[in-house]
N, C-alpha and C. Protein backbone atom coordinates (compact mmCIF):
# COMPACT_ATOMS: atom_id res chain seq x y z
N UNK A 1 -27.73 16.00 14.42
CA UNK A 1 -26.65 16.63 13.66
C UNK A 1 -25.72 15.56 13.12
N UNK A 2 -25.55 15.40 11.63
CA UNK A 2 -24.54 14.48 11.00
C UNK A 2 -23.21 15.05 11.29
N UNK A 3 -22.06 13.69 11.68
CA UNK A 3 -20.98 13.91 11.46
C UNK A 3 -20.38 13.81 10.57
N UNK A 4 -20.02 14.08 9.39
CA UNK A 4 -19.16 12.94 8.52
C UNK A 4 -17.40 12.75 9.33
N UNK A 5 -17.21 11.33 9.45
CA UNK A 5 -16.28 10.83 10.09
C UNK A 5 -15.37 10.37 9.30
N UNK A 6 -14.25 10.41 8.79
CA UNK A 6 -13.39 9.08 7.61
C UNK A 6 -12.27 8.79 9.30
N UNK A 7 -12.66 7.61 8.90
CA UNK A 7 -11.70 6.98 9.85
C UNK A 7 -11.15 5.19 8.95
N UNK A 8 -10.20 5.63 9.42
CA UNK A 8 -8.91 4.11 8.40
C UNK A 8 -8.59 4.08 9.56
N UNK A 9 -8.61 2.25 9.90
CA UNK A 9 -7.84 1.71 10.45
C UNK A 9 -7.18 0.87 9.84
N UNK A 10 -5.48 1.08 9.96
CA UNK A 10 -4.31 0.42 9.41
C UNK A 10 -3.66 -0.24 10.25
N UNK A 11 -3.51 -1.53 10.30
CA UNK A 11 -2.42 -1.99 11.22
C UNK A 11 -1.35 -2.40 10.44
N UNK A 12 -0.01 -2.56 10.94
CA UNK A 12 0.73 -2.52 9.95
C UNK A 12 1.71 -4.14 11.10
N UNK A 13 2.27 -5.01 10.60
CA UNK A 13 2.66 -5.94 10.99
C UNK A 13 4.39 -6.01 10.95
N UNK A 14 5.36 -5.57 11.84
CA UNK A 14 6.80 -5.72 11.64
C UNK A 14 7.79 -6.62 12.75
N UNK A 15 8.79 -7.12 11.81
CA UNK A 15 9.71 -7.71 12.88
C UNK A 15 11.26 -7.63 12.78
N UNK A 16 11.38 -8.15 13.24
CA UNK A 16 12.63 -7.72 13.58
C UNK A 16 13.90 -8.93 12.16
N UNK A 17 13.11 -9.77 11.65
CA UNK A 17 13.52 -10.20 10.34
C UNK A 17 12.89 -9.97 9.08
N UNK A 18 11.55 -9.24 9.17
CA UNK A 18 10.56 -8.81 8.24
C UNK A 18 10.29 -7.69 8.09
N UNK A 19 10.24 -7.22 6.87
CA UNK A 19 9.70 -5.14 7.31
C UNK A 19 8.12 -5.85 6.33
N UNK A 20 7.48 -4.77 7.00
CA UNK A 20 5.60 -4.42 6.59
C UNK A 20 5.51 -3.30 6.53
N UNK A 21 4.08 -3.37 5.56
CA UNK A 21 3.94 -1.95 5.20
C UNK A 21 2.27 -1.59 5.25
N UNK A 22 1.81 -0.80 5.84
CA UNK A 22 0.57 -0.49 5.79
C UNK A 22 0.23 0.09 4.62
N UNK A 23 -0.96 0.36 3.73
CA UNK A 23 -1.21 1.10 2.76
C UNK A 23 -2.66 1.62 3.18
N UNK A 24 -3.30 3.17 2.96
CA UNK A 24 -4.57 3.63 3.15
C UNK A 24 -4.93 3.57 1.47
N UNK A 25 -5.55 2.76 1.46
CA UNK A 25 -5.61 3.00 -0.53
C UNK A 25 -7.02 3.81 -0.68
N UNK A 26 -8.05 3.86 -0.26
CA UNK A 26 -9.03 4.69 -0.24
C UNK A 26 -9.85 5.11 0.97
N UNK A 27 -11.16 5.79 1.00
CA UNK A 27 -11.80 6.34 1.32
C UNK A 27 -12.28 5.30 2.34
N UNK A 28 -11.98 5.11 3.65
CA UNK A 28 -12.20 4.50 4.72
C UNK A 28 -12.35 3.02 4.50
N UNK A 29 -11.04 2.73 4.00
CA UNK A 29 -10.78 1.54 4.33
C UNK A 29 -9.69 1.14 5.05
N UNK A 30 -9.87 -0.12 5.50
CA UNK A 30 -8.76 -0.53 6.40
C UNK A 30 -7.81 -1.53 6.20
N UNK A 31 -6.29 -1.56 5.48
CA UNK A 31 -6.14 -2.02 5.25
C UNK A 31 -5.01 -2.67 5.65
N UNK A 32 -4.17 -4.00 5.51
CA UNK A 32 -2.79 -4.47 6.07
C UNK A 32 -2.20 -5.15 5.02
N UNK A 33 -1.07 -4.84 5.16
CA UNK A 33 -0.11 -5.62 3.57
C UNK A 33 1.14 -6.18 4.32
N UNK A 34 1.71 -7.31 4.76
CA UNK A 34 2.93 -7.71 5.35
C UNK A 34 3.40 -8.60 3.95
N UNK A 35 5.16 -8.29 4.28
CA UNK A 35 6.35 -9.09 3.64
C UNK A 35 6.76 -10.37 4.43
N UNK A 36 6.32 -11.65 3.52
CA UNK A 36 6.26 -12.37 4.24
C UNK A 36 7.97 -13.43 4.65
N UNK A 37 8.38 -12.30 4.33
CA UNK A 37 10.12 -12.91 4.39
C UNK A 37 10.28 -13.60 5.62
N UNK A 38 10.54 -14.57 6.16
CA UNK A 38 10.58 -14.90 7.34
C UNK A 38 9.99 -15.57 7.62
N UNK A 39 8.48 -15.45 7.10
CA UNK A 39 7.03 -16.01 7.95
C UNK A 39 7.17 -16.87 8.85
N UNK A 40 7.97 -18.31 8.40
CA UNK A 40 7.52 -19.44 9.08
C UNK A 40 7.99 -19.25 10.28
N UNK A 41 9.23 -18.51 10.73
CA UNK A 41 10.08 -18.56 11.85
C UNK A 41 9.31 -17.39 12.86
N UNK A 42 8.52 -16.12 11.87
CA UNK A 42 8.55 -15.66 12.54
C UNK A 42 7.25 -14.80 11.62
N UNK A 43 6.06 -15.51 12.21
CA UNK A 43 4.66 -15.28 11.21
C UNK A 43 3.47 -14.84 12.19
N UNK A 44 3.08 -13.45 11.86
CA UNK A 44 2.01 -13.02 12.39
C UNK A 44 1.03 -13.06 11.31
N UNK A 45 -0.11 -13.69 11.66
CA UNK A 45 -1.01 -13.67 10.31
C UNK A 45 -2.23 -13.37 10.83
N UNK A 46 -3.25 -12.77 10.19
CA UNK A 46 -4.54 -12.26 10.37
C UNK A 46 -5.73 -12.38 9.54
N UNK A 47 -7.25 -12.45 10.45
CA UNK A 47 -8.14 -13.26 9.72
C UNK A 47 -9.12 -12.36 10.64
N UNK A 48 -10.44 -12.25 10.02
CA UNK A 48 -11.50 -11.99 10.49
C UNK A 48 -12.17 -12.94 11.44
N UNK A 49 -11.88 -14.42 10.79
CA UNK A 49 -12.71 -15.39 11.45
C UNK A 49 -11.78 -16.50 12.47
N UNK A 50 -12.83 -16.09 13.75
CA UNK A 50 -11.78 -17.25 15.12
C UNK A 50 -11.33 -18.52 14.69
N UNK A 51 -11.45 -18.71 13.59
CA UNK A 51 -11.19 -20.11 13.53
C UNK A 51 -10.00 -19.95 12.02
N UNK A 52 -9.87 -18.83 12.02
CA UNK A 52 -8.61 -18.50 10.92
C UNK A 52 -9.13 -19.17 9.74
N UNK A 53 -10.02 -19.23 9.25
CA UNK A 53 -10.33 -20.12 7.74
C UNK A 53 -9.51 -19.34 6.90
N UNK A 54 -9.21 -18.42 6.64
CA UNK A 54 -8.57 -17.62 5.58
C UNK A 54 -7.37 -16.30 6.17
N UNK A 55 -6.23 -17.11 7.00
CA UNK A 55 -5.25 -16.74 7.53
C UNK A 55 -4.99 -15.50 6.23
N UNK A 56 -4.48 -14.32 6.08
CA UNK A 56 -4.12 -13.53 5.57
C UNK A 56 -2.67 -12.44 5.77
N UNK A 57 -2.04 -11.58 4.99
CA UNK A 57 -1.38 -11.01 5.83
C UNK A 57 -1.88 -9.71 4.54
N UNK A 58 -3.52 -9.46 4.77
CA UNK A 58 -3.96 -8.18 4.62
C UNK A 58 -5.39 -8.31 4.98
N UNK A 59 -5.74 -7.36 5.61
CA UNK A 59 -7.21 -7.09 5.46
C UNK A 59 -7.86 -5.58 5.12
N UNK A 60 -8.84 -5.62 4.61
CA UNK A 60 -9.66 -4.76 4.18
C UNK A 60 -11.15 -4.36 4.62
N UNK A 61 -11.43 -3.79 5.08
CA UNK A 61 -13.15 -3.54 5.50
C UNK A 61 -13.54 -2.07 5.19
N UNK A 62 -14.59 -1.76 4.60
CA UNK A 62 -15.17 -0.49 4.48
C UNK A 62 -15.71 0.11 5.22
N UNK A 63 -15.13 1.11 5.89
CA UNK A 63 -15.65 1.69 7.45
C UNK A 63 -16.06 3.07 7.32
N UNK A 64 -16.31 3.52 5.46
CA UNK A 64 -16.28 5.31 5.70
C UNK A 64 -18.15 5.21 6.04
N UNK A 65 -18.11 6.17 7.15
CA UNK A 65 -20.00 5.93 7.40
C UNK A 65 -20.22 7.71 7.81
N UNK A 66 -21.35 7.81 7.92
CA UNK A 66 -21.37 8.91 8.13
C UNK A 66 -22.85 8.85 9.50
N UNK A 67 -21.92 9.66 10.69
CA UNK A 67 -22.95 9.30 12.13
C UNK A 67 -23.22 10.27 12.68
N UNK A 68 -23.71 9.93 13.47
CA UNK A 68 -24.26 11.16 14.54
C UNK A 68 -24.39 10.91 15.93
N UNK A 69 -23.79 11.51 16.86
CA UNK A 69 -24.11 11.48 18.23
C UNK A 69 -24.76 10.60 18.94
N UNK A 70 -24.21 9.90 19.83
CA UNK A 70 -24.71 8.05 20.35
C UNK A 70 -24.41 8.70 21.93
N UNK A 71 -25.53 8.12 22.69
CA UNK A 71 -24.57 7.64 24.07
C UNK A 71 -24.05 6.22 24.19
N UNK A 72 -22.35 6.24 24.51
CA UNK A 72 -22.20 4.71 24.69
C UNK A 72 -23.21 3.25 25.63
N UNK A 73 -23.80 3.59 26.21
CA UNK A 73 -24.25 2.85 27.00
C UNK A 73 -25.80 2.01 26.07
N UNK A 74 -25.48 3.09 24.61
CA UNK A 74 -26.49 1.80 23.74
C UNK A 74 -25.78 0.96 23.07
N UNK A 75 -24.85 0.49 23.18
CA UNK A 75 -24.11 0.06 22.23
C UNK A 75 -24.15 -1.10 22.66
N UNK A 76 -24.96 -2.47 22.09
CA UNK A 76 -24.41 -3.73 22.24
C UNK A 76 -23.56 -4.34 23.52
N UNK A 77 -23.87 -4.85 24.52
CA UNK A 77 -22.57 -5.38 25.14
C UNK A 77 -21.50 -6.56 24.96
N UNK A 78 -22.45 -7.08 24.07
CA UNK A 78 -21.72 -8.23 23.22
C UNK A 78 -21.21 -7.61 21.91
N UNK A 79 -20.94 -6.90 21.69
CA UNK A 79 -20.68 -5.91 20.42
C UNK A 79 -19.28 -6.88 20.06
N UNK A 80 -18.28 -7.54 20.81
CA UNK A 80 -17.12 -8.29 20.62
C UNK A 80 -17.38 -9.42 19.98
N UNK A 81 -18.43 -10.06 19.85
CA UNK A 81 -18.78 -10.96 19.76
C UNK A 81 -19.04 -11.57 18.39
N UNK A 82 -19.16 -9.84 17.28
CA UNK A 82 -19.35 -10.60 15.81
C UNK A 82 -17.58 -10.54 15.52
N UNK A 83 -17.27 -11.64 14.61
CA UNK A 83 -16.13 -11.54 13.73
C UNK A 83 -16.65 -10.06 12.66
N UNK A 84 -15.32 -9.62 12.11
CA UNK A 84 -15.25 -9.10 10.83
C UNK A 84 -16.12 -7.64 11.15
N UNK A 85 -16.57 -6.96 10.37
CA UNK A 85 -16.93 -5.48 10.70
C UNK A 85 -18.51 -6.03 10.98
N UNK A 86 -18.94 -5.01 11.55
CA UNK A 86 -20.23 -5.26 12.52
C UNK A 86 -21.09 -3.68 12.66
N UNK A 87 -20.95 -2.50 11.57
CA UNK A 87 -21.11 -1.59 12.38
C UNK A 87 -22.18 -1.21 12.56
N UNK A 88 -22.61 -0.25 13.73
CA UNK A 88 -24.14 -0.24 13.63
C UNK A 88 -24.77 1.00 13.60
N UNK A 89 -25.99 1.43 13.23
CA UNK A 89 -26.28 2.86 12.63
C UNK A 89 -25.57 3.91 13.14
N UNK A 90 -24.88 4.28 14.47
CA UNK A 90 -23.77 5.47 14.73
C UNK A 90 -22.93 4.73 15.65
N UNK A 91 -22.11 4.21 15.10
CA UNK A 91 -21.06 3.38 15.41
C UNK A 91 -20.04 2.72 14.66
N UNK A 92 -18.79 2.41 14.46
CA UNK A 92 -18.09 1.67 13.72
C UNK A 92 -17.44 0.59 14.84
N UNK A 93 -17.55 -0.58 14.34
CA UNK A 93 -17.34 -1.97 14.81
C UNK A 93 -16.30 -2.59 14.42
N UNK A 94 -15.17 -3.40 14.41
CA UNK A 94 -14.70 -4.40 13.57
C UNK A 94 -13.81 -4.93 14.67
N UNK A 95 -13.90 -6.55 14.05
CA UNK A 95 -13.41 -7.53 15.31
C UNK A 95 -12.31 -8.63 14.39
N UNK A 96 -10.70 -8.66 14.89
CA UNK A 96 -10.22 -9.44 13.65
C UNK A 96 -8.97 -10.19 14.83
N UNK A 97 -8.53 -10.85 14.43
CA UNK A 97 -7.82 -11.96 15.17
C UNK A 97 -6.34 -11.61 14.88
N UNK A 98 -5.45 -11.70 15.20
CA UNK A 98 -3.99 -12.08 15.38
C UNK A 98 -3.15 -13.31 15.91
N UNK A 99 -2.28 -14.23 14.82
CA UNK A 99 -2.09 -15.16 15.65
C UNK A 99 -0.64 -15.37 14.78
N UNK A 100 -0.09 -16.24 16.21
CA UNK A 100 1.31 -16.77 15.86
C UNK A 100 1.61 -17.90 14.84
N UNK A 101 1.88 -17.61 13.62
CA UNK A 101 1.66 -18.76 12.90
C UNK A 101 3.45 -19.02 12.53
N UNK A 102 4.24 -18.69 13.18
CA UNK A 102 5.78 -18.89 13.28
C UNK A 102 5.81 -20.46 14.32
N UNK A 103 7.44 -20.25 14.27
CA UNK A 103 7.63 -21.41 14.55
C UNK A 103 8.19 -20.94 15.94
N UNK A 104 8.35 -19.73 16.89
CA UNK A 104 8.94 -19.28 17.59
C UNK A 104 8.16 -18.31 18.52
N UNK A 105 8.30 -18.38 19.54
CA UNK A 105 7.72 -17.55 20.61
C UNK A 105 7.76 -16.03 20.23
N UNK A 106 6.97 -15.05 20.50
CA UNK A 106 7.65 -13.51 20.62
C UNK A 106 6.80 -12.96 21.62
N UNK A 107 7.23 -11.43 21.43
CA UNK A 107 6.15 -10.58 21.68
C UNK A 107 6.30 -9.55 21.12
N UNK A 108 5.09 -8.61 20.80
CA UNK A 108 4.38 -7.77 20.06
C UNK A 108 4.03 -6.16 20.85
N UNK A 109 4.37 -5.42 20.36
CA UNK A 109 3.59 -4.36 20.90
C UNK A 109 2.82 -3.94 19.39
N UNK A 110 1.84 -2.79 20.17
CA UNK A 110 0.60 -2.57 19.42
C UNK A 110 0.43 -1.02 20.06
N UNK A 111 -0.44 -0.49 19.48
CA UNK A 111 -0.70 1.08 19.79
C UNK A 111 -1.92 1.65 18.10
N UNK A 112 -2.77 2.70 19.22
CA UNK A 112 -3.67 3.15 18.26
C UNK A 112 -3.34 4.81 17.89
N UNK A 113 -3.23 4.84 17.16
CA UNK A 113 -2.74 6.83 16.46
C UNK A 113 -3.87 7.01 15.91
N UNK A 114 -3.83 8.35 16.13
CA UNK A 114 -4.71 9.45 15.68
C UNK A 114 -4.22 10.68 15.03
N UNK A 115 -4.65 11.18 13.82
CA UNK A 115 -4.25 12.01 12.86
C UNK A 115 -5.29 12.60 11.89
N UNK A 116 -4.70 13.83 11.54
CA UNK A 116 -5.94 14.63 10.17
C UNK A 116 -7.00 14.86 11.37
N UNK A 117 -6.82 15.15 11.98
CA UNK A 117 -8.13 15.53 12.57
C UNK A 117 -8.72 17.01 12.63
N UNK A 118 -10.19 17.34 12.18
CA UNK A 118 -10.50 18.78 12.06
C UNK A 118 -11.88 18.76 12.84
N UNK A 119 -12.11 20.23 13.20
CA UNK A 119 -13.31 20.51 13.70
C UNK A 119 -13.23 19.98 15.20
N UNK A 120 -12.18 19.80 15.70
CA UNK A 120 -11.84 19.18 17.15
C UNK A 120 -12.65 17.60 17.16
N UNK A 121 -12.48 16.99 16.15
CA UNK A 121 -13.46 16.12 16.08
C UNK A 121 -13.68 15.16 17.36
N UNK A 122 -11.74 14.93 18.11
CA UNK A 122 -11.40 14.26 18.98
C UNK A 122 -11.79 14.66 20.22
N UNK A 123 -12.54 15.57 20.36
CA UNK A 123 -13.19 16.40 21.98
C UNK A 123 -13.84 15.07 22.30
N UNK A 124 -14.74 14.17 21.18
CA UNK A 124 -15.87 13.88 21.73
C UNK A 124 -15.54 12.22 21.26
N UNK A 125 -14.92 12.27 20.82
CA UNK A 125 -14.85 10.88 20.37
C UNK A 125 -14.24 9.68 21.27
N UNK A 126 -15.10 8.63 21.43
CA UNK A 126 -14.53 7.49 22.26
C UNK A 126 -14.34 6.54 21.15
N UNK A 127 -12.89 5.73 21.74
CA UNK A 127 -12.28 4.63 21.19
C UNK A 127 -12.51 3.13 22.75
N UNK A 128 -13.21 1.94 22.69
CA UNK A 128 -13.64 1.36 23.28
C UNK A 128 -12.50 -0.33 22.84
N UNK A 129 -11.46 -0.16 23.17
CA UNK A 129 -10.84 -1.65 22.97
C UNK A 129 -11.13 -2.90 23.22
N UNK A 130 -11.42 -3.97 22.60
CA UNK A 130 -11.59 -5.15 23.61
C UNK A 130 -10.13 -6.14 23.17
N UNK A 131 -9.34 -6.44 24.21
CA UNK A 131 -8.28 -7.66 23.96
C UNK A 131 -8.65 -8.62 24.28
N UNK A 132 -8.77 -9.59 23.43
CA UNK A 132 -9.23 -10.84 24.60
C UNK A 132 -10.55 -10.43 24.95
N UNK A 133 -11.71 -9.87 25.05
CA UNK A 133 -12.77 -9.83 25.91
C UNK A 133 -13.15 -8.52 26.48
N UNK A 134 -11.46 -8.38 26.95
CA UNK A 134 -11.56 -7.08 27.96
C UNK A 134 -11.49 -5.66 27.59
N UNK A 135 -12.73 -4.66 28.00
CA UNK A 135 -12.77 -3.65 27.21
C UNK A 135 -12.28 -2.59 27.95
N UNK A 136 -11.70 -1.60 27.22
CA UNK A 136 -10.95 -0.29 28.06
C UNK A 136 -11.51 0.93 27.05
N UNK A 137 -11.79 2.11 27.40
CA UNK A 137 -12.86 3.30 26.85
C UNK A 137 -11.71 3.91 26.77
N UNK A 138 -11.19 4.70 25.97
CA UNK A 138 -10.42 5.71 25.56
C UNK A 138 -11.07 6.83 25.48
N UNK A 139 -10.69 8.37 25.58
CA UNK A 139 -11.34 9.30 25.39
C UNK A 139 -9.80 10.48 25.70
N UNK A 140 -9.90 11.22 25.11
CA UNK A 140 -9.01 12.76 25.07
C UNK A 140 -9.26 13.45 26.36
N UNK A 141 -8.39 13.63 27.11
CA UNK A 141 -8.54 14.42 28.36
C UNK A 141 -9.32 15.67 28.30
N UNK A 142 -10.39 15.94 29.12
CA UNK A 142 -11.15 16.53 29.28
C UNK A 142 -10.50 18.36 28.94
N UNK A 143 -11.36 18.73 28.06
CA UNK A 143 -10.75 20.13 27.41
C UNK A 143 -10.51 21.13 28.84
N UNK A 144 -10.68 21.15 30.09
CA UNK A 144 -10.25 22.00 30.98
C UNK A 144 -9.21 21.43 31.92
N UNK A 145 -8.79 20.07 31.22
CA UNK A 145 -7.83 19.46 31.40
C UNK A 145 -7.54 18.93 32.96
N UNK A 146 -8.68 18.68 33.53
CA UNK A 146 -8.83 18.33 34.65
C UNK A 146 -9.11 17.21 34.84
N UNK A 147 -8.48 16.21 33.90
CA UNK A 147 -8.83 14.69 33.87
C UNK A 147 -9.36 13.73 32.80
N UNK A 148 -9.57 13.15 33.24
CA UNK A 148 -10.15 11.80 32.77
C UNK A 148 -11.66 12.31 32.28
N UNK A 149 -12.18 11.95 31.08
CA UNK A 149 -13.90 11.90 31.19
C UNK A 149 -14.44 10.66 31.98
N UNK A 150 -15.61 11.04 32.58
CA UNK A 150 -16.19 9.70 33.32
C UNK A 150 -16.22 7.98 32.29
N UNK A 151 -15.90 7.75 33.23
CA UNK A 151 -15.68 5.86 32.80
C UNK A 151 -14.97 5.61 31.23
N UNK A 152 -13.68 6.56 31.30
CA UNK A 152 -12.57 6.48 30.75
C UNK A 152 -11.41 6.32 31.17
N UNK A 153 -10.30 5.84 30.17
CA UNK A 153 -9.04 5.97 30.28
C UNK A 153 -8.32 7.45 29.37
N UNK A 154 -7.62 7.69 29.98
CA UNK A 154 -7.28 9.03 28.84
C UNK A 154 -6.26 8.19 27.91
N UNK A 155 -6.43 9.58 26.35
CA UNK A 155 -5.31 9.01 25.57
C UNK A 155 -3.78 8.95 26.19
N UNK A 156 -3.26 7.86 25.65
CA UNK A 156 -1.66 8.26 25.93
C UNK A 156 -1.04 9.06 26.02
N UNK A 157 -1.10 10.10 24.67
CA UNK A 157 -0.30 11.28 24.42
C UNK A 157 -1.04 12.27 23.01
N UNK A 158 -0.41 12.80 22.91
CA UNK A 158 -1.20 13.80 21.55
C UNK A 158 -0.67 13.09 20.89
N UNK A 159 -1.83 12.11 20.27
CA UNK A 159 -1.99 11.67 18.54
C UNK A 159 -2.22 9.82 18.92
N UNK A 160 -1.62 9.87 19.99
CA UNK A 160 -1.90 8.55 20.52
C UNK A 160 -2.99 7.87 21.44
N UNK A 161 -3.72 7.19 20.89
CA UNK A 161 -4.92 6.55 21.75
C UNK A 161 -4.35 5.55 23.26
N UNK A 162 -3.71 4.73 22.71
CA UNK A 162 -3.28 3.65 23.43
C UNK A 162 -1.90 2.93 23.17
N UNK A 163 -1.58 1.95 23.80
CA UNK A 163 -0.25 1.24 23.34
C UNK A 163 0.15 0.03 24.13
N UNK A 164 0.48 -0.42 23.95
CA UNK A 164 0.65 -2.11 24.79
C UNK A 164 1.64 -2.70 24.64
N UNK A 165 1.96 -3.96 25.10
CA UNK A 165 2.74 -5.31 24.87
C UNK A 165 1.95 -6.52 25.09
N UNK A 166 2.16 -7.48 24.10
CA UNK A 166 1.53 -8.36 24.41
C UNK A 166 2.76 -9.47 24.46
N UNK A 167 2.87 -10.24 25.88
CA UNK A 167 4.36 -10.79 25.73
C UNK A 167 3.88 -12.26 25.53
N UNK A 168 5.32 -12.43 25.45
CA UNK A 168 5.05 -14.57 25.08
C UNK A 168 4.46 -14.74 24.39
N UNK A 169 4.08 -14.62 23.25
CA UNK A 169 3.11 -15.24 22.45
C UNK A 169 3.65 -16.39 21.34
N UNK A 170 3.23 -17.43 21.88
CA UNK A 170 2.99 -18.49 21.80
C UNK A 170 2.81 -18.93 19.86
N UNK A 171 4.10 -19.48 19.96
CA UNK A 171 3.24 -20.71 18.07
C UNK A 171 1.73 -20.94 18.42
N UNK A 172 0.77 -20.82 17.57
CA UNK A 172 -0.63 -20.82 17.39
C UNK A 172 -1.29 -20.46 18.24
N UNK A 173 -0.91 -19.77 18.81
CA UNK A 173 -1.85 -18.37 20.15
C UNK A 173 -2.44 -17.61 19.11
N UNK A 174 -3.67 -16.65 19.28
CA UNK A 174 -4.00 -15.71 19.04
C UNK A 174 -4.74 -14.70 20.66
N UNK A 175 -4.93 -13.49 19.56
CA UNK A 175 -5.18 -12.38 20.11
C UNK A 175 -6.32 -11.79 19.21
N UNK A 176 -7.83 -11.62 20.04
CA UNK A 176 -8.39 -11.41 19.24
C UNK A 176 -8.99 -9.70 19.65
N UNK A 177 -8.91 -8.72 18.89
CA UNK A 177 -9.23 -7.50 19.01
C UNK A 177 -10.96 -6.90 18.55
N UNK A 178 -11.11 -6.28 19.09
CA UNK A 178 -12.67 -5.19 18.61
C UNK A 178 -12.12 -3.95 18.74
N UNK A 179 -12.47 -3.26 17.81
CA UNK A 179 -12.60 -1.90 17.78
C UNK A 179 -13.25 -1.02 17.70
N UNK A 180 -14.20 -0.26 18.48
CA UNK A 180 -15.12 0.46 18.80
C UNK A 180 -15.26 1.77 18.68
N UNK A 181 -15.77 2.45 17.50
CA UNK A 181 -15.60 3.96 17.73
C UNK A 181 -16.64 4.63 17.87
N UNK A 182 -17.18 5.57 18.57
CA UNK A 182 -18.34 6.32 18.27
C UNK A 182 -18.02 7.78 18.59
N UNK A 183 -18.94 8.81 18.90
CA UNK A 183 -19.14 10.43 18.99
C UNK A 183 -19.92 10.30 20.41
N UNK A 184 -19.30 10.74 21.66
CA UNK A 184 -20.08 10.70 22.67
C UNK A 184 -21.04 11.26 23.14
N UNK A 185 -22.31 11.74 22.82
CA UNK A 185 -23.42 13.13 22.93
C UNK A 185 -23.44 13.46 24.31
N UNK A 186 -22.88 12.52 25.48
CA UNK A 186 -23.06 13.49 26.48
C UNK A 186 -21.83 13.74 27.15
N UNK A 187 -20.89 13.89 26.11
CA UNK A 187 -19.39 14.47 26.30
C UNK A 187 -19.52 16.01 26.28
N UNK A 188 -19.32 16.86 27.15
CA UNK A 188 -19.69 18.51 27.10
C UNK A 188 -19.04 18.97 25.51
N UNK A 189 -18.51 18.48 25.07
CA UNK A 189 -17.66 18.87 23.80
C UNK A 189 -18.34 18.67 22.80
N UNK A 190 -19.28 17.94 22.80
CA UNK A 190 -19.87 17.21 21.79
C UNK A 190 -20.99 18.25 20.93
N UNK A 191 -20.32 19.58 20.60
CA UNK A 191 -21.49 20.90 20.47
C UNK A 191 -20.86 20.99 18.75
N UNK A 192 -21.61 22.17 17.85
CA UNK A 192 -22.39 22.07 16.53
C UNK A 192 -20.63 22.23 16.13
N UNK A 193 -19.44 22.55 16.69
CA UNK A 193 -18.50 23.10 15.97
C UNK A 193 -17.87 21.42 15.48
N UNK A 194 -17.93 20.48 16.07
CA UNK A 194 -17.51 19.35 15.69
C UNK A 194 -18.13 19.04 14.01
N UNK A 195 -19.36 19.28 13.83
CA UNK A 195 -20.16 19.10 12.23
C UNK A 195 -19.15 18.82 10.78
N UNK A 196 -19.16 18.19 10.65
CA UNK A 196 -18.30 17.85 9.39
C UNK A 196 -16.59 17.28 9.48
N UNK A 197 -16.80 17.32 11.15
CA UNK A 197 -15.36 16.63 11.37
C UNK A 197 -14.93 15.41 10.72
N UNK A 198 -13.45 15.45 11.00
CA UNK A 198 -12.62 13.95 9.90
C UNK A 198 -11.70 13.67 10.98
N UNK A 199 -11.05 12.56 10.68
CA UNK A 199 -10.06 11.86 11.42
C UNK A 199 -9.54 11.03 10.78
N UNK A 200 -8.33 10.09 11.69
CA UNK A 200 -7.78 8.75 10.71
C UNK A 200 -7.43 8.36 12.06
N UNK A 201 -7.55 7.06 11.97
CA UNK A 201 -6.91 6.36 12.81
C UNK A 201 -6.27 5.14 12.41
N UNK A 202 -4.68 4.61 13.09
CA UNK A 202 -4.32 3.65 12.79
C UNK A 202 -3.63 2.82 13.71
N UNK A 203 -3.87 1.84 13.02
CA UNK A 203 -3.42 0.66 14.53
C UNK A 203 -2.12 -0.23 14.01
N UNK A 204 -0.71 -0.13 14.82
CA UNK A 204 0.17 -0.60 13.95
C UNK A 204 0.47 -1.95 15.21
N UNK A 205 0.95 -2.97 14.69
CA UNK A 205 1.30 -4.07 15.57
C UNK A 205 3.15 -4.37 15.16
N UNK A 206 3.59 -4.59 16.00
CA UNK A 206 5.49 -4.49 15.79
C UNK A 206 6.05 -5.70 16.61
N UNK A 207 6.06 -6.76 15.67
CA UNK A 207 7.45 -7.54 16.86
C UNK A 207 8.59 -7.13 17.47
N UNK A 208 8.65 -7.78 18.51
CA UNK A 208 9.46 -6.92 19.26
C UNK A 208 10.72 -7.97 19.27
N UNK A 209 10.35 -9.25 19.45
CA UNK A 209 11.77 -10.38 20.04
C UNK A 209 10.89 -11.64 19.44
């Protein structure tokens, strides 16, 4: 059974001397637009590739795909491991870096939203983070609301996946992210009413200090 999925991921980059602005300009793309007022003192910049060849303060990747029902446990375990989007026949992938290119220490919080969503699309859907390496499974509390799905974390809150701090961060530190989405088939939810579901998701990053 096809899903069609539109999922945008937007991160949007702000501080506390700089305002940013995310833009969704089309049909599953992902995109970031920062004002670079400030930068040097106080510069988050972003790149697909670990080695920052082409520091940016936007990115773009084409993520509209159209999938169908996966169990996670096929998915690559090195799946973190490519730069830049990676996705694979029922899966969406993308792996992109964050780094301090200021002249000044901070820290950052970050958080993933969820929105537009139809056909309960979110019953079944896992979000799989990696920070640094380390991966954490997201999933929507179980529809009889008795928990957690197995070898998950539940979402935060309604509309919210996740949310963090990342403190101290360091002049020329980075932080490198994956983002993992798929349709779980052996999520009990995962039945014919989901078919043609949509979503959006977006990932905003905010200096904090």
């Amino acid at each position: 059974k096809m899903l069609a999925i539109l999922l945008a991921l937007l991160v949007t980059i702000t501080g506390v001397t700089y305002m940013a602005a995310a833009l969704y300009e089309q049909s599953g793309s992902f995109t970031v637009r920062v004002n670079k007022y400030e930068m040097q003192k106080y510069g988050l910049t972003l790149s697909e590739s670990r080695e920052m060849v082409r520091p940016t303060s936007h990115l773009n990747a084409k993520i509209s795909e159209k999938i169908t029902n996966i169990a996670g446990e096929t998915i690559d375990a090195n799946v973190d491991m490519i730069d830049g989007q990676h996705n694979g026949r029922d899966y969406i992938a993308y792996t992109f870096y964050a780094q301090n290119a200021g002249e000044t220490e901070v820290s950052y919080d970050y958080s993933i939203n969820l929105s537009g969503v139809t056909n309960a699309l979110d019953e079944a859907i896992r979000l799989r983070l990696y920070i640094d390496g380390t991966p954490t499974t997201y999933a929507k509390t179980k529809s009889d609301g008795t928990g957690a799905e197995p070898g998950t974390t539940e979402f935060h809150s309604a509309g919210v996946v996740t949310q963090g701090r990342v403190e101290n961060f360091a002049p020329q530190e980075k932080t490198k992210y994956t983002v993992v989405i798929w349709i779980e088939g052996n999520d009990p939810d995962c039945i014919d009413w989901l078919i043609g579901g949509k979503m959006k998701l977006d990932m905003s990053i905010a200096i904090v200090h």
